[in-house]
PDB file of N, CA and C in Angstrom:
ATOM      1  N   UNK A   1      82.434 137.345 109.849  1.00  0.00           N
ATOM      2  CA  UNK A   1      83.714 137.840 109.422  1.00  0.00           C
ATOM      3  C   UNK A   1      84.377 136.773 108.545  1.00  0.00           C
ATOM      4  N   UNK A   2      84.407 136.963 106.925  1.00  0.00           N
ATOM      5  CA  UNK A   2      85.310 136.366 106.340  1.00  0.00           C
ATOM      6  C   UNK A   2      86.605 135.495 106.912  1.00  0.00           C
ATOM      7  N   UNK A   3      86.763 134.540 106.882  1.00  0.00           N
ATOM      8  CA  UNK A   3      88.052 133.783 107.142  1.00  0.00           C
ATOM      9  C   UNK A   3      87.867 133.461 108.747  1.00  0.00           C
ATOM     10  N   UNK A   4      87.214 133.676 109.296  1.00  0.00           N
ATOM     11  CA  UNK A   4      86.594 133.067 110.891  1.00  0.00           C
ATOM     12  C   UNK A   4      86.210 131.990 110.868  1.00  0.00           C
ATOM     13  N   UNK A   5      87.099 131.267 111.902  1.00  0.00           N
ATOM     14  CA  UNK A   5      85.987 129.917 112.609  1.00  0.00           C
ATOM     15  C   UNK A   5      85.484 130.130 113.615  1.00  0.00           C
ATOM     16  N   UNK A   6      84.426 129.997 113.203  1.00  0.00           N
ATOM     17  CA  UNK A   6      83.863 130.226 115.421  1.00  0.00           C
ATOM     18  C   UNK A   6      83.556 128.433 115.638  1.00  0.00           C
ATOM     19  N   UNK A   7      84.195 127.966 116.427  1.00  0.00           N
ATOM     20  CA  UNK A   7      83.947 126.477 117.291  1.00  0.00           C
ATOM     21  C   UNK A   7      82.887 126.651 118.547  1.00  0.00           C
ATOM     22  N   UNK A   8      82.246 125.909 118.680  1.00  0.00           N
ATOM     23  CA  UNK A   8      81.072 125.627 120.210  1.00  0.00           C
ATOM     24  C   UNK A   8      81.454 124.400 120.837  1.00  0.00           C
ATOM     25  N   UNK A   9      82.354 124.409 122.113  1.00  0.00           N
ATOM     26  CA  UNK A   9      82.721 123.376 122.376  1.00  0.00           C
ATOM     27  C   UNK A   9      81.595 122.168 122.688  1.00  0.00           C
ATOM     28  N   UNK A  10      80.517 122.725 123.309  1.00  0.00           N
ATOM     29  CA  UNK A  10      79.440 122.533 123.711  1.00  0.00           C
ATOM     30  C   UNK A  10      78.678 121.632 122.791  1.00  0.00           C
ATOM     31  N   UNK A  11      78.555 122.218 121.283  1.00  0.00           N
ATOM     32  CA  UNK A  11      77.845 122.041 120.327  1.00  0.00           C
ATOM     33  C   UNK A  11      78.754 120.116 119.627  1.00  0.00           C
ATOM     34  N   UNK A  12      80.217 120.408 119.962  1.00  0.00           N
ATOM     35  CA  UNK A  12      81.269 119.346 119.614  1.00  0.00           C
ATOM     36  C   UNK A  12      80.729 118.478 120.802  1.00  0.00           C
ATOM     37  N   UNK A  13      80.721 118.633 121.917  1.00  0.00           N
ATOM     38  CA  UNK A  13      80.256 117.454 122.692  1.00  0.00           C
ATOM     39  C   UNK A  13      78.951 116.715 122.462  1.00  0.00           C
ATOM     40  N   UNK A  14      78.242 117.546 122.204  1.00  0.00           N
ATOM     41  CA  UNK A  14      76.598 116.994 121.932  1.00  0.00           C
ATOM     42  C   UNK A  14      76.782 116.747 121.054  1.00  0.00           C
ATOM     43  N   UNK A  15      77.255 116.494 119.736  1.00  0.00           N
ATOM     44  CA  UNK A  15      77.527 115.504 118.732  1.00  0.00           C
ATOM     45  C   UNK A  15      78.429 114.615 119.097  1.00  0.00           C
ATOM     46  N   UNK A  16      79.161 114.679 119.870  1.00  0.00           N
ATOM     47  CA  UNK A  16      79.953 113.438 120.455  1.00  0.00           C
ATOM     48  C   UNK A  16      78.987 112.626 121.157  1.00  0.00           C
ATOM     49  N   UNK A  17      78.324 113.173 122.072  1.00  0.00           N
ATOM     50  CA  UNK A  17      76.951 112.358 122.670  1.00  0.00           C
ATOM     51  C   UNK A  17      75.747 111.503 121.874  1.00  0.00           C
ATOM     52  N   UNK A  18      75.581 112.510 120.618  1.00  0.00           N
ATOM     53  CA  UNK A  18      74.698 111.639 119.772  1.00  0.00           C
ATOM     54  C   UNK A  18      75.565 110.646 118.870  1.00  0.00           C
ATOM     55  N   UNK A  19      76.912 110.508 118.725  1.00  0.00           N
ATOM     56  CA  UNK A  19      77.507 109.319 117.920  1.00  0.00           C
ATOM     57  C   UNK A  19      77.685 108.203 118.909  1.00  0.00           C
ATOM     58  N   UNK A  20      78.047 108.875 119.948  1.00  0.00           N
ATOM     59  CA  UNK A  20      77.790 108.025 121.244  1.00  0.00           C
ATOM     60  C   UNK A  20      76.486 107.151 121.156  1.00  0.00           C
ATOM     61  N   UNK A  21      75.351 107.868 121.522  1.00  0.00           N
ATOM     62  CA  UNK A  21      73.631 106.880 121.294  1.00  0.00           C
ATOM     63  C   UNK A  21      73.886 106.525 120.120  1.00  0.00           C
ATOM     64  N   UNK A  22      73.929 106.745 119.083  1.00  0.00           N
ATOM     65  CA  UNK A  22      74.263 106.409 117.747  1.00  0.00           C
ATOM     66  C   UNK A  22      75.032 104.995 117.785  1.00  0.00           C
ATOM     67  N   UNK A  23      75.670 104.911 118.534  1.00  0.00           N
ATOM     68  CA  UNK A  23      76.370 103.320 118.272  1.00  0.00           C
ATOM     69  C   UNK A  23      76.292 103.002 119.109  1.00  0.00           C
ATOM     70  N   UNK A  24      75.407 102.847 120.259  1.00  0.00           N
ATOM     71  CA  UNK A  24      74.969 101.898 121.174  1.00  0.00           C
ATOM     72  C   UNK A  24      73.730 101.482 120.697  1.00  0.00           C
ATOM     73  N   UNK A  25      72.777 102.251 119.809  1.00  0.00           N
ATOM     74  CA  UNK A  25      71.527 101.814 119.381  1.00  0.00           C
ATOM     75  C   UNK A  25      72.300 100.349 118.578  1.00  0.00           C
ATOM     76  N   UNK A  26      73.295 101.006 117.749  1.00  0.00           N
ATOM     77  CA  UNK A  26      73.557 100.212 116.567  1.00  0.00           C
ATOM     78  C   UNK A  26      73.831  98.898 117.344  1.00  0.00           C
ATOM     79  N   UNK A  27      74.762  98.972 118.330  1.00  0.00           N
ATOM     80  CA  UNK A  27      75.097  97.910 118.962  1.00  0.00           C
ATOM     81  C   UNK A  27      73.973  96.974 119.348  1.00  0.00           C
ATOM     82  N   UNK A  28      73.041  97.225 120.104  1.00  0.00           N
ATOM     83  CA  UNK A  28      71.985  96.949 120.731  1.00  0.00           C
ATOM     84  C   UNK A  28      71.268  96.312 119.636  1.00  0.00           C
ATOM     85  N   UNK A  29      71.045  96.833 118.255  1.00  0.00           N
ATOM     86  CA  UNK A  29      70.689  96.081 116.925  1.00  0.00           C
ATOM     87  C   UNK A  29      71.286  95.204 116.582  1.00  0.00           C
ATOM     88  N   UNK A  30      72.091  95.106 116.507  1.00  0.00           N
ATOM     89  CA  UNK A  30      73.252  94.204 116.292  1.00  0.00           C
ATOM     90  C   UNK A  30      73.219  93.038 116.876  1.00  0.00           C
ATOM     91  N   UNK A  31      73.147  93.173 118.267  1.00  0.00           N
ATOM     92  CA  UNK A  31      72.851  92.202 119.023  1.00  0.00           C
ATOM     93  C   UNK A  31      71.614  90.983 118.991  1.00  0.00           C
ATOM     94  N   UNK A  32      70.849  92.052 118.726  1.00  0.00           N
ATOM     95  CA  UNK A  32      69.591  91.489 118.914  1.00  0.00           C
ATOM     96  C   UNK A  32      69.076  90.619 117.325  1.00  0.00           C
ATOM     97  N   UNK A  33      69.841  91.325 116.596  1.00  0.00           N
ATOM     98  CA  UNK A  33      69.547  90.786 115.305  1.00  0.00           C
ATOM     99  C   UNK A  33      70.765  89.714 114.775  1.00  0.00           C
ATOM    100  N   UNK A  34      71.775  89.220 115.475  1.00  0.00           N
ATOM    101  CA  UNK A  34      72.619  88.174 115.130  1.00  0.00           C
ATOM    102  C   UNK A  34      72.165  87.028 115.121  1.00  0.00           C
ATOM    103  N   UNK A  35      71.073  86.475 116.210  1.00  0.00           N
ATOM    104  CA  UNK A  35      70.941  84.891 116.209  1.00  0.00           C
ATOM    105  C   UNK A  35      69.662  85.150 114.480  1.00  0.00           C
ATOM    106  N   UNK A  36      68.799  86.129 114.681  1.00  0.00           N
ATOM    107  CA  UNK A  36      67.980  86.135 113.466  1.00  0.00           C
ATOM    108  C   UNK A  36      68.284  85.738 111.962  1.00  0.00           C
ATOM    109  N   UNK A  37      69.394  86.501 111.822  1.00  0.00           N
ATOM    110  CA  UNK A  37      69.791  86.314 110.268  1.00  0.00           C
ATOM    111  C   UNK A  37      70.823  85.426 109.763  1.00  0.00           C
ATOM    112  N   UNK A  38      70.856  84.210 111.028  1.00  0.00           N
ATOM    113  CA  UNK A  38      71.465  82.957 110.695  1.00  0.00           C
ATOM    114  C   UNK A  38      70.244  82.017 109.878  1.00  0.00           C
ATOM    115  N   UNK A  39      69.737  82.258 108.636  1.00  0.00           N
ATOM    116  CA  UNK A  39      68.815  81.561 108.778  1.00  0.00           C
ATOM    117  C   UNK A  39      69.104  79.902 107.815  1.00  0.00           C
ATOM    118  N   UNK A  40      68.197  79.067 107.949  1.00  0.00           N
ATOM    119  CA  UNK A  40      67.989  77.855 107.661  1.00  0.00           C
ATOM    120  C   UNK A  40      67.642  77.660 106.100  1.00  0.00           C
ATOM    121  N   UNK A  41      67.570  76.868 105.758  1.00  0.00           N
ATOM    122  CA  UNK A  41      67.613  76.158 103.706  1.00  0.00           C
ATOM    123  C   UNK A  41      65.903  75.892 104.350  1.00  0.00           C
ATOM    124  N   UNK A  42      65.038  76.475 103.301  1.00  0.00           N
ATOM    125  CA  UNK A  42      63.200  76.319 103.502  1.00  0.00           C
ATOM    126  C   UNK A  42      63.173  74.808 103.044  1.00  0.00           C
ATOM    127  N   UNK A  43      64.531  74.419 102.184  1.00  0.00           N
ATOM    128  CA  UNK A  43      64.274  73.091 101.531  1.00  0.00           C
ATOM    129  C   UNK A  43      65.471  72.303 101.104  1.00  0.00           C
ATOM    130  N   UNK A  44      65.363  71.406 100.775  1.00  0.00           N
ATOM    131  CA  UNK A  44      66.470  70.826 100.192  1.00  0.00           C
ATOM    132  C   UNK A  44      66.690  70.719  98.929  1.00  0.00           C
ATOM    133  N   UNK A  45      66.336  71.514  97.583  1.00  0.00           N
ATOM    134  CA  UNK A  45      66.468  71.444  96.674  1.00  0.00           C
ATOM    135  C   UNK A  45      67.239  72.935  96.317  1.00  0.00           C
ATOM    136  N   UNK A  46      68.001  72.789  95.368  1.00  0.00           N
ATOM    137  CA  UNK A  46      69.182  73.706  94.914  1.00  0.00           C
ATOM    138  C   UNK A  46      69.079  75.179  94.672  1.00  0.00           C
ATOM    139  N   UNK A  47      67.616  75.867  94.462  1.00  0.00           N
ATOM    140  CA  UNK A  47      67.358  77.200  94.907  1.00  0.00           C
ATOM    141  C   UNK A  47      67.509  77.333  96.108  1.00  0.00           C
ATOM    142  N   UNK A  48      66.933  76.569  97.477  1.00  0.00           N
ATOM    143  CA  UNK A  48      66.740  77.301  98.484  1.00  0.00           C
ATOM    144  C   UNK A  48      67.934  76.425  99.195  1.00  0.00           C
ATOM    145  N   UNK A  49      68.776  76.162  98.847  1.00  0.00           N
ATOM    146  CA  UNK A  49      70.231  75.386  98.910  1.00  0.00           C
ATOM    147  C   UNK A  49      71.291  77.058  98.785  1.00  0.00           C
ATOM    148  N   UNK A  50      71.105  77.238  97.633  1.00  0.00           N
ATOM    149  CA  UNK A  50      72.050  78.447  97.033  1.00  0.00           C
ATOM    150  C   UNK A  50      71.570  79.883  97.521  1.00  0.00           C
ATOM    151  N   UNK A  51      69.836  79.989  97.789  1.00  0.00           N
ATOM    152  CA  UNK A  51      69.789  81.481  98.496  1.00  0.00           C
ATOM    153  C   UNK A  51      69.784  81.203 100.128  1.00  0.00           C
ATOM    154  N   UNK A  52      70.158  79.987 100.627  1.00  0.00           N
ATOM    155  CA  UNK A  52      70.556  80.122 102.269  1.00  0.00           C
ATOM    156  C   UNK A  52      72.264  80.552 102.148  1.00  0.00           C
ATOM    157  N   UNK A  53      72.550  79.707 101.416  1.00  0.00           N
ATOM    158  CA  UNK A  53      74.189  80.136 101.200  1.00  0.00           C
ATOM    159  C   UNK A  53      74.485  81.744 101.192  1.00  0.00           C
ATOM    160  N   UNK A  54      73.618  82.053 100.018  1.00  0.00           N
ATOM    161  CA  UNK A  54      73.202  83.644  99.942  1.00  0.00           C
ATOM    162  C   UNK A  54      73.296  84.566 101.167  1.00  0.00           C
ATOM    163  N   UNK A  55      72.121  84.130 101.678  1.00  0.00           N
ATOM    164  CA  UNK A  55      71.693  84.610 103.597  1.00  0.00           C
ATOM    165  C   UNK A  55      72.961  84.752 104.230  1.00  0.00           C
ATOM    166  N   UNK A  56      73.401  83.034 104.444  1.00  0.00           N
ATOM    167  CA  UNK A  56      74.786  83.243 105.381  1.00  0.00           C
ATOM    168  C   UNK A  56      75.683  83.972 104.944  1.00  0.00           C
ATOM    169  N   UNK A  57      76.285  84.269 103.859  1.00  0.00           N
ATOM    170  CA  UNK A  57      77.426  85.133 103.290  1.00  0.00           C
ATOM    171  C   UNK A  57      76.917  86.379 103.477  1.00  0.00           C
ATOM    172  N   UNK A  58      76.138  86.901 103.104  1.00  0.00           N
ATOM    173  CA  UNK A  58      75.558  88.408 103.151  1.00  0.00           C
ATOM    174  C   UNK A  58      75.463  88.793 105.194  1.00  0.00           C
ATOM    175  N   UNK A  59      75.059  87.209 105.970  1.00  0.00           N
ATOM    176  CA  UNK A  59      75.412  87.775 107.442  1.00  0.00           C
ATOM    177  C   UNK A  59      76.380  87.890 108.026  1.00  0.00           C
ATOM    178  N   UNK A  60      77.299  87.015 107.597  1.00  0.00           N
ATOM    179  CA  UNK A  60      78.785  86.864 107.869  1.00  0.00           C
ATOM    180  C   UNK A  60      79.333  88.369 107.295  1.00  0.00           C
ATOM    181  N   UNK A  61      79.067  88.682 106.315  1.00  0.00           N
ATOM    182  CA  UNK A  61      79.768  89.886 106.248  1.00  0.00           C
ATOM    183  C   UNK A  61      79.184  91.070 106.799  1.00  0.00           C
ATOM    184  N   UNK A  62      77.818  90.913 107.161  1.00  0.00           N
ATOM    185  CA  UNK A  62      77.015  92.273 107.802  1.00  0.00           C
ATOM    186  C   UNK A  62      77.867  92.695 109.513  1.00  0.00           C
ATOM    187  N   UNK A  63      77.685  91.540 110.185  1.00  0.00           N
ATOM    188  CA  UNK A  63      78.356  91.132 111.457  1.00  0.00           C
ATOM    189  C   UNK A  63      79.802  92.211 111.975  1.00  0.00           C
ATOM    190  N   UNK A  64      80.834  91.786 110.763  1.00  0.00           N
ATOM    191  CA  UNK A  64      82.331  92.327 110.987  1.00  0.00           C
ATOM    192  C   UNK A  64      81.910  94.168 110.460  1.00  0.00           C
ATOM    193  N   UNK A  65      80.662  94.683 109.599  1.00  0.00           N
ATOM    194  CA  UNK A  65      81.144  95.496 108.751  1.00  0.00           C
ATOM    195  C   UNK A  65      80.229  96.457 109.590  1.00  0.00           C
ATOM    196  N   UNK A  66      79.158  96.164 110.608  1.00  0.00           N
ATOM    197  CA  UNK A  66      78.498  96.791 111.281  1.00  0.00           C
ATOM    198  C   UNK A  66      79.357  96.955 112.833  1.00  0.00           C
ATOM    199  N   UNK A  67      80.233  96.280 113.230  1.00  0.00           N
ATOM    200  CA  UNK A  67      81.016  96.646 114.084  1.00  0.00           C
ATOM    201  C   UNK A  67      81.994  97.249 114.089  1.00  0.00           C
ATOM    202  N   UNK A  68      82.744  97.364 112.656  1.00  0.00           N
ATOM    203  CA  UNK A  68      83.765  98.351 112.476  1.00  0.00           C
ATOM    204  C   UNK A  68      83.066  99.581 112.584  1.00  0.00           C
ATOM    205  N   UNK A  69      81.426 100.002 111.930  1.00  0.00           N
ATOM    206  CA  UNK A  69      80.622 101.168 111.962  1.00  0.00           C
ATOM    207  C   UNK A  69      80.637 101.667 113.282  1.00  0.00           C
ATOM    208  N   UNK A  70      80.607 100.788 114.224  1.00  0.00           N
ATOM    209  CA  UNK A  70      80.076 101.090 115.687  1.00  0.00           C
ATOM    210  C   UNK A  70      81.500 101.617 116.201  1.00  0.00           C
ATOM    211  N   UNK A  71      82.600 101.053 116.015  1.00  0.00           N
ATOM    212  CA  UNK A  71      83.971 101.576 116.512  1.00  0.00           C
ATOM    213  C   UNK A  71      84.236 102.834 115.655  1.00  0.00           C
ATOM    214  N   UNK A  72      84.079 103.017 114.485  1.00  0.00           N
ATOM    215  CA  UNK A  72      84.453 104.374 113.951  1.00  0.00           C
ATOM    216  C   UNK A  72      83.558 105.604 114.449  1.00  0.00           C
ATOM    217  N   UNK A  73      81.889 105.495 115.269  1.00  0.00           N
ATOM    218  CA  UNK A  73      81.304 106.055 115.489  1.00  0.00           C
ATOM    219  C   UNK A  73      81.675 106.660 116.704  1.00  0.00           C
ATOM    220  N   UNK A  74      82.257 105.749 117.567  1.00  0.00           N
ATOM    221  CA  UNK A  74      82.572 105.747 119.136  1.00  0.00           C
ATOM    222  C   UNK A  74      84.622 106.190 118.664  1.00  0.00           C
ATOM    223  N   UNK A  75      85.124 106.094 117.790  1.00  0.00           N
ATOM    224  CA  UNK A  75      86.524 107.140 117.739  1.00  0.00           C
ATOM    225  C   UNK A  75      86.032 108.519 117.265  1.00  0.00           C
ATOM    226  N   UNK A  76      85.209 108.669 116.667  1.00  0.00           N
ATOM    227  CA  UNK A  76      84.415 110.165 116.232  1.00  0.00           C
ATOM    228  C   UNK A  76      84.035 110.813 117.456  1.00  0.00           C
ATOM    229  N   UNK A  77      83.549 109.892 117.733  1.00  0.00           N
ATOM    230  CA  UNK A  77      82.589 111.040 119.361  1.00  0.00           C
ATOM    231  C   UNK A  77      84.069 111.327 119.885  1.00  0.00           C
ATOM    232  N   UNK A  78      84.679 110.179 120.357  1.00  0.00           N
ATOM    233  CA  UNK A  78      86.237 110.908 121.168  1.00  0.00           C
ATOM    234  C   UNK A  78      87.058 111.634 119.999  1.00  0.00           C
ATOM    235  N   UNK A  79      87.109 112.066 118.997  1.00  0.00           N
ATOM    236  CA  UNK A  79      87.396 112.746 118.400  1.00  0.00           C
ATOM    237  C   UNK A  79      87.044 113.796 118.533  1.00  0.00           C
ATOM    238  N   UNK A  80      85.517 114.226 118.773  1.00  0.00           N
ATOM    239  CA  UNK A  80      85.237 115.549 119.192  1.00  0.00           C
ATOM    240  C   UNK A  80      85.097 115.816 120.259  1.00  0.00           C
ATOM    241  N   UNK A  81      85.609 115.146 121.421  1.00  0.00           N
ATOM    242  CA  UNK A  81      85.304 115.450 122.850  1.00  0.00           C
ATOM    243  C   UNK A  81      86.758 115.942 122.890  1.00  0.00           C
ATOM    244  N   UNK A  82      88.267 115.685 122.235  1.00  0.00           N
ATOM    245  CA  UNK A  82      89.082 115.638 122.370  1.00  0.00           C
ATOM    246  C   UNK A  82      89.679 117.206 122.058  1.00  0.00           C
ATOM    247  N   UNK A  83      88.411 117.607 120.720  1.00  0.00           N
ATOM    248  CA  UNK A  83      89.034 118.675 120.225  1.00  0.00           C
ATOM    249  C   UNK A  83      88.211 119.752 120.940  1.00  0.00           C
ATOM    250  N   UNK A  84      87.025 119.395 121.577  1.00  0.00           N
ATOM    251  CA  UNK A  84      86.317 120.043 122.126  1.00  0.00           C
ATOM    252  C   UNK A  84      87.168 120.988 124.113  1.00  0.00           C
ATOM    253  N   UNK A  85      87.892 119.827 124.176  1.00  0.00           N
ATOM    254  CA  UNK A  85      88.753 120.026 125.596  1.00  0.00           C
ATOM    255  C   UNK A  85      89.899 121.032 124.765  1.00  0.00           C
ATOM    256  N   UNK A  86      90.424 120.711 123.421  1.00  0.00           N
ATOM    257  CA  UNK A  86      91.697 121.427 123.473  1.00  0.00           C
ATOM    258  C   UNK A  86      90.874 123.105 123.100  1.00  0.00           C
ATOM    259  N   UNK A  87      89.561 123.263 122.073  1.00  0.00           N
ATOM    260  CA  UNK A  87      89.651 124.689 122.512  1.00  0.00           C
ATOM    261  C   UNK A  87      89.307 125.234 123.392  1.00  0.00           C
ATOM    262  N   UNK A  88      88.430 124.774 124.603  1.00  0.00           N
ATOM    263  CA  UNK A  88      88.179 125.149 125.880  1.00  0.00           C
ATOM    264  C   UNK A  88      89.624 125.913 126.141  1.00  0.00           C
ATOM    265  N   UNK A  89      90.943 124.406 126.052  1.00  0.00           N
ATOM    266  CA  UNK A  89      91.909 125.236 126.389  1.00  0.00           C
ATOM    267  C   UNK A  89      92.532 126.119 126.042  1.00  0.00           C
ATOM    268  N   UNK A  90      92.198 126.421 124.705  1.00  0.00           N
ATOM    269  CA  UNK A  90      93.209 127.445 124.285  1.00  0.00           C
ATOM    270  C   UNK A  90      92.289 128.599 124.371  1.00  0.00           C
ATOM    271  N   UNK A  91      90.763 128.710 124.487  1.00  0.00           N
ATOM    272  CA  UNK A  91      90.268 129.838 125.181  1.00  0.00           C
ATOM    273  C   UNK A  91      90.311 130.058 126.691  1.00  0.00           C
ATOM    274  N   UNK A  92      90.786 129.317 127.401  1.00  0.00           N
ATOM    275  CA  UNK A  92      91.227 129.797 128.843  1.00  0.00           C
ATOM    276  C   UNK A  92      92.915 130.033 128.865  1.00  0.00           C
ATOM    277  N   UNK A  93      93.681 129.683 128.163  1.00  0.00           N
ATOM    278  CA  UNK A  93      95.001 130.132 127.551  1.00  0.00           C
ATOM    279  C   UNK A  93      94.953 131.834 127.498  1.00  0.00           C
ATOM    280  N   UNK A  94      94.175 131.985 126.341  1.00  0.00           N
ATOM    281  CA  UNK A  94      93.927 133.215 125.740  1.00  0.00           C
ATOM    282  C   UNK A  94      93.314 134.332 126.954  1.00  0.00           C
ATOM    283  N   UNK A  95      92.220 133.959 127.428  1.00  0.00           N
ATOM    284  CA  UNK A  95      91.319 134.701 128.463  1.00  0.00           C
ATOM    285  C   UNK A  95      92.619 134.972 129.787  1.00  0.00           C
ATOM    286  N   UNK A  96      93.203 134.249 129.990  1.00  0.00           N
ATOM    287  CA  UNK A  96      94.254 134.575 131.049  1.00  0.00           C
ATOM    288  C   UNK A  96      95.402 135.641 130.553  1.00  0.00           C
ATOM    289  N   UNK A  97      95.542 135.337 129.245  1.00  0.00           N
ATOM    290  CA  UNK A  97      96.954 136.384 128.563  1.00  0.00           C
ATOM    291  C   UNK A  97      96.309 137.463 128.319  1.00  0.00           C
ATOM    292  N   UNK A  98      94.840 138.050 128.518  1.00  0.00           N
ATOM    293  CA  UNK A  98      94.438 139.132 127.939  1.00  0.00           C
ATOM    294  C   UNK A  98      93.853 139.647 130.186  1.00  0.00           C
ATOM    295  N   UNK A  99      94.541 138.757 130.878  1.00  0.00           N
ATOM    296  CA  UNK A  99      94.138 139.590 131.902  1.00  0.00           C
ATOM    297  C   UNK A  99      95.206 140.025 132.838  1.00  0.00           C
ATOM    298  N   UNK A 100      96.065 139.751 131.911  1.00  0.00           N
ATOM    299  CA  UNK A 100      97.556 139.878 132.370  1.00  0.00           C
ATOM    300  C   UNK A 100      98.137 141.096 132.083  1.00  0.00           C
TER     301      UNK A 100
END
């Protein structure tokens, strides 16, 4: 029917569940890959001087920009768990005014 939304509250939670795994994997990566990509100068001469510098700047910023990912993933899931409870309610709203 033209101009219909049909919502699945069901369908909103289980994507709340997979952004959920979704940023605990990430987390769990994250973790595991922080002490790694601190890495060391292969040498002391001014290429491998300037691409460790490289390394560290590119981890320093991976660090802050992969944890904001993980918090916007985990306000999404409660984003749809949130909207998922309000149409439950407004179809048990509705289901009660039509048995009245």
């Amino acid at each position: 029917m033209p101009g219909t939304v049909r919502v699945d509250p069901v369908a909103l939670e289980a994507a709340a569940a997979d952004l959920d795994a979704a940023a605990a994997r990430l987390q769990a990566n994250l973790t595991a890959a922080s002490l790694p990509i601190q890495t060391l100068p292969s040498g002391s001469e001014e290429v491998s001087l300037l691409a460790n510098r490289f390394f560290r700047n590119s981890a320093s910023t991976f660090a802050p920009a992969a944890a904001e990912a993980i918090g916007e993933l985990i306000e999404t899931a409660a984003a749809l768990r949130a909207q998922a409870a309000a149409y439950r309610d407004v179809d048990f709203e509705h289901g009660r005014a039509l048995e009245l």
